[in-house]
Protein backbone atom coordinates (compact mmCIF):
# COMPACT_ATOMS: atom_id res chain seq x y z
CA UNK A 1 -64.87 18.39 23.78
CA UNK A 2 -62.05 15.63 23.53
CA UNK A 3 -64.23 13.20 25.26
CA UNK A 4 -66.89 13.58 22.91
CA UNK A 5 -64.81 12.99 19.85
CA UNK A 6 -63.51 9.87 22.23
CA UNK A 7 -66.83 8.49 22.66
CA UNK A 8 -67.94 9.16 19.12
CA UNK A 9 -65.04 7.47 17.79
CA UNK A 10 -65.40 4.64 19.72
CA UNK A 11 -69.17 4.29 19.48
CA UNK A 12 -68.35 4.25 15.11
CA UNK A 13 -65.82 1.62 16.22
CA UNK A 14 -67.66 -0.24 17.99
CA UNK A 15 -70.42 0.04 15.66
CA UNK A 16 -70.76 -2.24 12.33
CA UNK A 17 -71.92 0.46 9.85
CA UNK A 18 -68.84 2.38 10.96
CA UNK A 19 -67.20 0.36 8.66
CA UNK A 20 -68.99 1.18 6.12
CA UNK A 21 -68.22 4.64 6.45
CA UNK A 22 -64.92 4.40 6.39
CA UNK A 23 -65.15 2.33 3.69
CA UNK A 24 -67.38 5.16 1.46
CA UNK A 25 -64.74 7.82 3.50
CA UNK A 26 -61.54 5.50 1.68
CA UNK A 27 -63.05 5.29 -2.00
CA UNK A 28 -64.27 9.13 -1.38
CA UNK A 29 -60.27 10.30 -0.82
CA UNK A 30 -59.32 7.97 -4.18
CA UNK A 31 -62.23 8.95 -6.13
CA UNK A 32 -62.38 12.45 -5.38
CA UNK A 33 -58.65 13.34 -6.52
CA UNK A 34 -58.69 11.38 -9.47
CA UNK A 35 -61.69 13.47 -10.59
CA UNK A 36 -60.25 16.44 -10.09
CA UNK A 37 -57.03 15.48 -12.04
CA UNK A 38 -59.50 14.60 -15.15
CA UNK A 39 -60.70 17.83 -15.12
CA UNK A 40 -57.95 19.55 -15.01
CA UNK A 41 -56.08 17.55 -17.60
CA UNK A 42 -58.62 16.13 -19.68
CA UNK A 43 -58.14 17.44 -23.00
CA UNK A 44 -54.78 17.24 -22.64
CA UNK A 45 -54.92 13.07 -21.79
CA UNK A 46 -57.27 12.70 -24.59
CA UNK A 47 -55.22 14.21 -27.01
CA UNK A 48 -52.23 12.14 -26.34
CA UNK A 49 -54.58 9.05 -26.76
CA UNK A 50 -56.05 10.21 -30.03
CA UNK A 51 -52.25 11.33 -31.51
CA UNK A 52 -50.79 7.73 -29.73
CA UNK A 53 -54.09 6.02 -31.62
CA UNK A 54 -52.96 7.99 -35.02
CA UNK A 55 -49.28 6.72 -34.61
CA UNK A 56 -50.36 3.53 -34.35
CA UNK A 57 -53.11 3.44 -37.33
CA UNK A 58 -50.77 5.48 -39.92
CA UNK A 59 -48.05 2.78 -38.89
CA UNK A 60 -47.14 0.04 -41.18
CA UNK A 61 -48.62 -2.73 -41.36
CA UNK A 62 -46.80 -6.76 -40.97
CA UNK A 63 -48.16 -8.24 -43.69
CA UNK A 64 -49.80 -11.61 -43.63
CA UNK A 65 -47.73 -14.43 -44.15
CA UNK A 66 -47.48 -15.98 -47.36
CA UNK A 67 -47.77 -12.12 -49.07
């Protein structure tokens, strides 16, 4: 069964679209948690945007110069 996985691996080695699998494989294992962390805290990251967004447009305003 080992030799199998051996020659498999070697052939997708070997092989140029093997690349590219491992390539889909790497942005799959990034993509994939970052996802899941969005769903889990989404509400929660968009409300601390829209109450850092409401700090920052009930703040004062620098007037212009010259005022």
């Amino acid at each position: 069964m080992f030799g199998k996985l051996k020659t498999l691996a070697i052939a997708l080695h070997q092989d140029e679209r093997g690349d590219m699998a491992q390539i889909v494989l790497a942005v799959a294992l990034i993509v994939i948690p970052l996802m899941l962390i969005l769903l889990a805290f989404g509400k929660q990251i968009g409300e601390w945007f829209n109450e850092k967004n409401t700090a920052l447009s009930d703040a004062e305003r620098i007037p212009e110069p010259g005022q």
